[in-house]
N, C-alpha and C. Protein backbone atom coordinates (compact mmCIF):
# COMPACT_ATOMS: atom_id res chain seq x y z
N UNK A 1 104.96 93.34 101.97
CA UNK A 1 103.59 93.76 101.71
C UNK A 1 103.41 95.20 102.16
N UNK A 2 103.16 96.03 101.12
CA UNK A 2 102.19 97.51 101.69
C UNK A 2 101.56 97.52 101.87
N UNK A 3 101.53 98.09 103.39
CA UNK A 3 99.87 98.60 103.96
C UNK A 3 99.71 99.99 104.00
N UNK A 4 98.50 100.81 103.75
CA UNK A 4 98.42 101.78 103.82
C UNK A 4 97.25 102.09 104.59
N UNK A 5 96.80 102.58 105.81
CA UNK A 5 95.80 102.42 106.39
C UNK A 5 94.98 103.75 106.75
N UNK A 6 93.66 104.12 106.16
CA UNK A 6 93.12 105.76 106.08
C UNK A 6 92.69 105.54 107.65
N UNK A 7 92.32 106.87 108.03
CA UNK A 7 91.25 107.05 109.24
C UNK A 7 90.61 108.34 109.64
N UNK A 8 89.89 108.75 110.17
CA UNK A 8 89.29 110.28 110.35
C UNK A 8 88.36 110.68 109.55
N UNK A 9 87.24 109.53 108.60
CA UNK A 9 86.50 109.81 108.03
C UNK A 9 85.41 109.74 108.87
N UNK A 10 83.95 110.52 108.48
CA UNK A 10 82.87 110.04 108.94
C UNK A 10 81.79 111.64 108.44
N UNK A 11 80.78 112.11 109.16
CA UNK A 11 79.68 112.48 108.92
C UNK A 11 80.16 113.85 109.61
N UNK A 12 79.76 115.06 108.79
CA UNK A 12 80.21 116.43 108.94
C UNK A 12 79.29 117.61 108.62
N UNK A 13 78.94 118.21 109.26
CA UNK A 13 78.14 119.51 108.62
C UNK A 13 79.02 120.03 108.01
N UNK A 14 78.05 120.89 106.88
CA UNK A 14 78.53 121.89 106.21
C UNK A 14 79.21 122.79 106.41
N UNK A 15 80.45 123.46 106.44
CA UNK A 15 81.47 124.64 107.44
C UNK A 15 81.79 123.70 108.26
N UNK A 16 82.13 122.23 108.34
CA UNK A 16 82.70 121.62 109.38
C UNK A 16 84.46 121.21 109.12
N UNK A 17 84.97 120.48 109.84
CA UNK A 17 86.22 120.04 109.65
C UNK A 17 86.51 118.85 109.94
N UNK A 18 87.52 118.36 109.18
CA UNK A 18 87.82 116.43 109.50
C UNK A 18 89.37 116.97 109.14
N UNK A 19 89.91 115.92 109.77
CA UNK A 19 91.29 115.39 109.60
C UNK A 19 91.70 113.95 109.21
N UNK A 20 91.86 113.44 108.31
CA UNK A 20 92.51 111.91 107.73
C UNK A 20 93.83 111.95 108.07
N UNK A 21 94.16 110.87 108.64
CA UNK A 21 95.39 110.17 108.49
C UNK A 21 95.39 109.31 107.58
N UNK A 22 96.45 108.86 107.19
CA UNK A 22 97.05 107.41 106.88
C UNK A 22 98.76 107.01 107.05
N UNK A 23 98.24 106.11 107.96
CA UNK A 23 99.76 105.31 108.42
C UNK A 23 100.08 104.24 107.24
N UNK A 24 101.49 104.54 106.94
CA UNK A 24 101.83 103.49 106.37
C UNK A 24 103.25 102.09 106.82
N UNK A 25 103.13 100.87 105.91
CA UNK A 25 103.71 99.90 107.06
C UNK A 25 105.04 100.76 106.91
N UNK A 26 105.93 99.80 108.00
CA UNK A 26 107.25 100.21 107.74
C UNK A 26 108.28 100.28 106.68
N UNK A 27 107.47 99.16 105.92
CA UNK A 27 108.80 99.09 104.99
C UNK A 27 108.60 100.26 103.66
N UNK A 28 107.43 100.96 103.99
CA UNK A 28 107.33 102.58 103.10
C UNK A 28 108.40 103.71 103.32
N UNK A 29 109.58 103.13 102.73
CA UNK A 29 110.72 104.58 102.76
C UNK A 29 109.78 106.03 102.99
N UNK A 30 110.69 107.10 104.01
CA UNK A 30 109.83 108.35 103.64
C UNK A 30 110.10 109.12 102.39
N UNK A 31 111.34 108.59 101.93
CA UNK A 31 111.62 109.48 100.65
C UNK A 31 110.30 109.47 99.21
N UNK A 32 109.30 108.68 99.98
CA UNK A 32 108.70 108.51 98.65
C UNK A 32 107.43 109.63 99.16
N UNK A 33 106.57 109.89 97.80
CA UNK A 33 105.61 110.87 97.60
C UNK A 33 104.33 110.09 98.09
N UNK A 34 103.52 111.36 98.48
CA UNK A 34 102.24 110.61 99.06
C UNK A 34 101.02 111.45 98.50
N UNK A 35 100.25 110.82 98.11
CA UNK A 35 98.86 111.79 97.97
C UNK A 35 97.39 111.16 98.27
N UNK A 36 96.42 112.21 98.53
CA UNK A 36 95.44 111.79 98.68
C UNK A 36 94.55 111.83 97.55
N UNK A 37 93.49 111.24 97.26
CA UNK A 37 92.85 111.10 96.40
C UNK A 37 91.08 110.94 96.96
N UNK A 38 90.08 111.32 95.72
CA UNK A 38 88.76 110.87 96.39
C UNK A 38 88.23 110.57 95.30
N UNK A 39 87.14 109.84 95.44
CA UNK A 39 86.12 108.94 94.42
C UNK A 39 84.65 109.30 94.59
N UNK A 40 83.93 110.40 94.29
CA UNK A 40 82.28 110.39 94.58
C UNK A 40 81.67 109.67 93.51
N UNK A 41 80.50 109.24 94.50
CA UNK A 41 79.71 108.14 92.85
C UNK A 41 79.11 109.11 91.69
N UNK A 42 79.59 107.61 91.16
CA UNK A 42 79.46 108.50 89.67
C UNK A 42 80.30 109.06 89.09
N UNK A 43 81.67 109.52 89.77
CA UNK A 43 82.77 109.93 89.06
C UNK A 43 84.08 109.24 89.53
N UNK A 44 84.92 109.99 88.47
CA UNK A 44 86.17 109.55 88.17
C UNK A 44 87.00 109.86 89.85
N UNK A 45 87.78 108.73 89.99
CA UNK A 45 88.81 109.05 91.01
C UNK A 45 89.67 110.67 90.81
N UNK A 46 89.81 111.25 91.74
CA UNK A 46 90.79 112.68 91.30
C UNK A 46 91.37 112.84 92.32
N UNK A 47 92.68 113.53 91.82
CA UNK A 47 93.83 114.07 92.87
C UNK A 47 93.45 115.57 93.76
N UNK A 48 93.14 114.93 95.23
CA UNK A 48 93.01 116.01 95.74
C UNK A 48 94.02 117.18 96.48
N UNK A 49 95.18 116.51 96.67
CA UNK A 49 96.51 116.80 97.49
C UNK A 49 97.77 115.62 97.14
N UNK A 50 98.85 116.69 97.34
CA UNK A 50 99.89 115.57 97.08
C UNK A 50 100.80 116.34 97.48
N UNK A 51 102.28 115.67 97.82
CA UNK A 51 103.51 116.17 99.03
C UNK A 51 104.18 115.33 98.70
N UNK A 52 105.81 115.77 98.14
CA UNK A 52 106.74 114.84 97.80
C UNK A 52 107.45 114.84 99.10
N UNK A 53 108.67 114.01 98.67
CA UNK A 53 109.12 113.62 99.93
C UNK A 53 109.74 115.21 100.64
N UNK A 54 110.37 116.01 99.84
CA UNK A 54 110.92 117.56 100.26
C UNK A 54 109.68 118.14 100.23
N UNK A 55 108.47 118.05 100.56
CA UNK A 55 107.50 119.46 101.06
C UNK A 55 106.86 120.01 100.00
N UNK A 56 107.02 119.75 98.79
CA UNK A 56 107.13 120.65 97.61
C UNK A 56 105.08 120.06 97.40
N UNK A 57 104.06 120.78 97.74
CA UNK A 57 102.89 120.63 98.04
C UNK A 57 102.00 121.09 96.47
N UNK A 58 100.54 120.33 96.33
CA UNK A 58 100.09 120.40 94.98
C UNK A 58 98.77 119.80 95.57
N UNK A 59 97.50 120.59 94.79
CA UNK A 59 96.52 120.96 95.33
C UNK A 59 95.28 121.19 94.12
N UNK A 60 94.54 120.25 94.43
CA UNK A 60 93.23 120.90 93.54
C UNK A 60 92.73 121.91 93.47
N UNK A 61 92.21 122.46 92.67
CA UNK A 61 91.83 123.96 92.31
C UNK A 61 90.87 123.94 93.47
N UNK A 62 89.81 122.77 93.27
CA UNK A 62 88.41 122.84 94.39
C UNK A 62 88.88 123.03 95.53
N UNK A 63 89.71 122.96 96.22
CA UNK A 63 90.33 122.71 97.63
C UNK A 63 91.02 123.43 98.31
N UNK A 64 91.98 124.56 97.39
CA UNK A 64 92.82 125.35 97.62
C UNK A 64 92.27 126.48 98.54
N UNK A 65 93.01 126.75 99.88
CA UNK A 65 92.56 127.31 100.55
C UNK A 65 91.90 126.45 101.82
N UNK A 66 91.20 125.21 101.54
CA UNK A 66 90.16 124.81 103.09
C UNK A 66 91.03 123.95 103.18
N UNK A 67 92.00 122.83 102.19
CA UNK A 67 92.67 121.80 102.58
C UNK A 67 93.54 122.04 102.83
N UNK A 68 94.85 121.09 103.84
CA UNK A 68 96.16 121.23 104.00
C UNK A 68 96.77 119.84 104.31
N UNK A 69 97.63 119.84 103.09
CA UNK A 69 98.30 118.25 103.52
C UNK A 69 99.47 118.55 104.28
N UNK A 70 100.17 117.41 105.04
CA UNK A 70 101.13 117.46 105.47
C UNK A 70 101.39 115.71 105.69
N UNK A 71 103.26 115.87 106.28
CA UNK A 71 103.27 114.11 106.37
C UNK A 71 104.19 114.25 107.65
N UNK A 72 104.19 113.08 108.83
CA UNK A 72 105.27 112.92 109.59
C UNK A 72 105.69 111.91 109.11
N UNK A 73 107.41 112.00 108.59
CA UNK A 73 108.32 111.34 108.28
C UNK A 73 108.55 110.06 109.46
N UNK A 74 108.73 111.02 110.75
CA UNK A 74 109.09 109.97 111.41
C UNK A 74 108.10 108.76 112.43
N UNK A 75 106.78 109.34 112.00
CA UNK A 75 105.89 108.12 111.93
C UNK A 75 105.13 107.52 110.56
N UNK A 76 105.33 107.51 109.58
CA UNK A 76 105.68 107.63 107.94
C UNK A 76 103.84 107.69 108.26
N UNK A 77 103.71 108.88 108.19
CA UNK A 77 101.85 109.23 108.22
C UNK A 77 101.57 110.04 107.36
N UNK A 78 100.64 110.73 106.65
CA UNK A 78 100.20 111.44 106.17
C UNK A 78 99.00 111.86 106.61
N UNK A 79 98.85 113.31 106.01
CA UNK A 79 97.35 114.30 107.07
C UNK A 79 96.31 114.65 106.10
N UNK A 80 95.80 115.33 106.16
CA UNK A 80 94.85 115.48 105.05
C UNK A 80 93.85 116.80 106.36
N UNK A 81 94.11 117.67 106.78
CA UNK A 81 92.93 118.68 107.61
C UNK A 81 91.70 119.12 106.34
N UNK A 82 90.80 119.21 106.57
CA UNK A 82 89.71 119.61 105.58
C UNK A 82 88.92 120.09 106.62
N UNK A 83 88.97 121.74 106.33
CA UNK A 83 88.30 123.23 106.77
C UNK A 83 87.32 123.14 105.71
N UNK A 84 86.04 124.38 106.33
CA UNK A 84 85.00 124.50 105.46
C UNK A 84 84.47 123.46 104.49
N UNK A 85 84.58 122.45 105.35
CA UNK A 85 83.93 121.33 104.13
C UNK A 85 82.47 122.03 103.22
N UNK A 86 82.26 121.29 102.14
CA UNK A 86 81.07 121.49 101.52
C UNK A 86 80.33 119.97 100.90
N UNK A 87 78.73 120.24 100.79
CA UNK A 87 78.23 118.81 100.78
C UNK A 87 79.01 117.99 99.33
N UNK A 88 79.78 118.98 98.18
CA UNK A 88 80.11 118.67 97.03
C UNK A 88 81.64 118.07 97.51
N UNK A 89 82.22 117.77 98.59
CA UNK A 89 83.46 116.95 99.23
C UNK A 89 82.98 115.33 99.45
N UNK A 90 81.89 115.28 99.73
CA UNK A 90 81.29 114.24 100.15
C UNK A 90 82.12 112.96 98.90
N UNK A 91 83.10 111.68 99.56
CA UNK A 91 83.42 110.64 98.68
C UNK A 91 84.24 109.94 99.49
N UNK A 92 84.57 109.24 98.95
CA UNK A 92 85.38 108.16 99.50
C UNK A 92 87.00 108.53 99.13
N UNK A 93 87.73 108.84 100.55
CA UNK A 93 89.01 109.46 100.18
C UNK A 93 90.07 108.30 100.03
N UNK A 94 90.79 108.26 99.82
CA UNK A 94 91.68 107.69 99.28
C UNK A 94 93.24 107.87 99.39
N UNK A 95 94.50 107.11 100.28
CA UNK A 95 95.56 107.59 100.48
C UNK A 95 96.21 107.21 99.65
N UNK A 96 97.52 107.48 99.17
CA UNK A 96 98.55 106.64 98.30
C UNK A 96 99.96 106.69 98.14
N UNK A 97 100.51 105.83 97.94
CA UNK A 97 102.14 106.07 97.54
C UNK A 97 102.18 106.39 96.56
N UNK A 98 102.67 107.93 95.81
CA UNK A 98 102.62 108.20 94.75
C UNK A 98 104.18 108.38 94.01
N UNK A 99 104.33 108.53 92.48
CA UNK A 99 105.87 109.09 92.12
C UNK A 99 105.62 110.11 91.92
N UNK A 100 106.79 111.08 91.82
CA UNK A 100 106.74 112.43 91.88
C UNK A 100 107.73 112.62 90.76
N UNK A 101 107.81 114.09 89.95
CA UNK A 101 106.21 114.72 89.81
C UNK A 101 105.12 114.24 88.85
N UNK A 102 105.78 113.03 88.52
CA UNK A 102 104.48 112.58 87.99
C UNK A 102 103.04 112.06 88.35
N UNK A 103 102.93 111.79 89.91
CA UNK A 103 102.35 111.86 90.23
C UNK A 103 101.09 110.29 90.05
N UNK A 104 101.95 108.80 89.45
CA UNK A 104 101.54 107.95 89.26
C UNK A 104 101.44 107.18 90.48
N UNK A 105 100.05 106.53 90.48
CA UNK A 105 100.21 105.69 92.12
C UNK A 105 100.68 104.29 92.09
N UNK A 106 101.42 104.27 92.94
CA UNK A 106 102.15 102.92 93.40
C UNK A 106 101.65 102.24 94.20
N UNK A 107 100.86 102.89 95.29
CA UNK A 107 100.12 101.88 96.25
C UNK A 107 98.66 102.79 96.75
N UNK A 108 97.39 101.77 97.03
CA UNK A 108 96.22 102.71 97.17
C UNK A 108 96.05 102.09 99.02
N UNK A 109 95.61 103.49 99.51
CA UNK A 109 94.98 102.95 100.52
C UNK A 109 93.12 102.38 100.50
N UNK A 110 92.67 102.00 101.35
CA UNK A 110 91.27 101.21 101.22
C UNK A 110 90.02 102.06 101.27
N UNK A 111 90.50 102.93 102.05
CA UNK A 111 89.28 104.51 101.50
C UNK A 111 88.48 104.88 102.82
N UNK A 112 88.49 105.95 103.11
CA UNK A 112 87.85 106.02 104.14
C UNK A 112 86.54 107.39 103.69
N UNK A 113 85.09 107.15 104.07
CA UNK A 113 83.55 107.89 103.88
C UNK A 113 83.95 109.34 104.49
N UNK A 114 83.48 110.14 103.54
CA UNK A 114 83.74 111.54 104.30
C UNK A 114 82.52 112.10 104.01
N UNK A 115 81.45 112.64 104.36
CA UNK A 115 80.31 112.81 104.01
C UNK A 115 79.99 114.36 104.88
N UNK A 116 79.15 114.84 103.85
CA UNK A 116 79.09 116.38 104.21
C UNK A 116 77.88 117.18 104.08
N UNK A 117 76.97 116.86 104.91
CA UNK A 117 75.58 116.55 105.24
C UNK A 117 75.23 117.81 106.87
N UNK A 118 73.97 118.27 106.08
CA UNK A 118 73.43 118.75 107.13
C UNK A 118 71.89 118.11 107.84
């Protein structure tokens, strides 16, 4: 069974910063690709960040610049830092096992509220 488990969401001013994790179980090889994803209501799920297993990093246009993914291999985690948030970040983020470079998801994490409120 995959588990994928988010955390580091919650309530942020505007120009603020959050950090997400997501741990995944053990039996998630690191060789595989990971990305994050978010869902605001009313719209479509979208790729916000993604990191294959070699580093090779990919990035929404909206994001480029305040976000930075990264992963520790040897606690099979993934990061997600989000600088300069804005209230238009505000959704429900989303971790995943993804393929690379195609970029199809294999496993979703359960979502963690990121909200960007003054």
């Amino acid at each position: 069974q995959v588990q994928l488990v988010e955390s580091g969401g919650g309530l942020v001013q505007p120009g603020g910063s959050l950090r997400l994790s997501c741990a995944t179980s053990r039996n998630i090889f690191s060789i595989n690709a990971r990305g994050w994803y978010r869902q605001a209501p009313g719209k479509q799920r979208e790729l916000v960040a993604a990191i294959s297993s070699g580093g090779i990093i990919r990035y929404a246009d909206s994001v480029k610049g305040r976000f930075t993914i990264s992963r520790d291999n040897d606690k099979n985690t993934v990061y997600l830092q989000m600088n300069s948030l804005k209230p238009e970040d505000t959704a429900v983020y989303y971790c995943a096992v993804i393929r690379w470079p195609s970029l199809s998801v294999d496993y979703w994490g359960q979502g963690t509220q990121v909200t960007v409120s003054s």
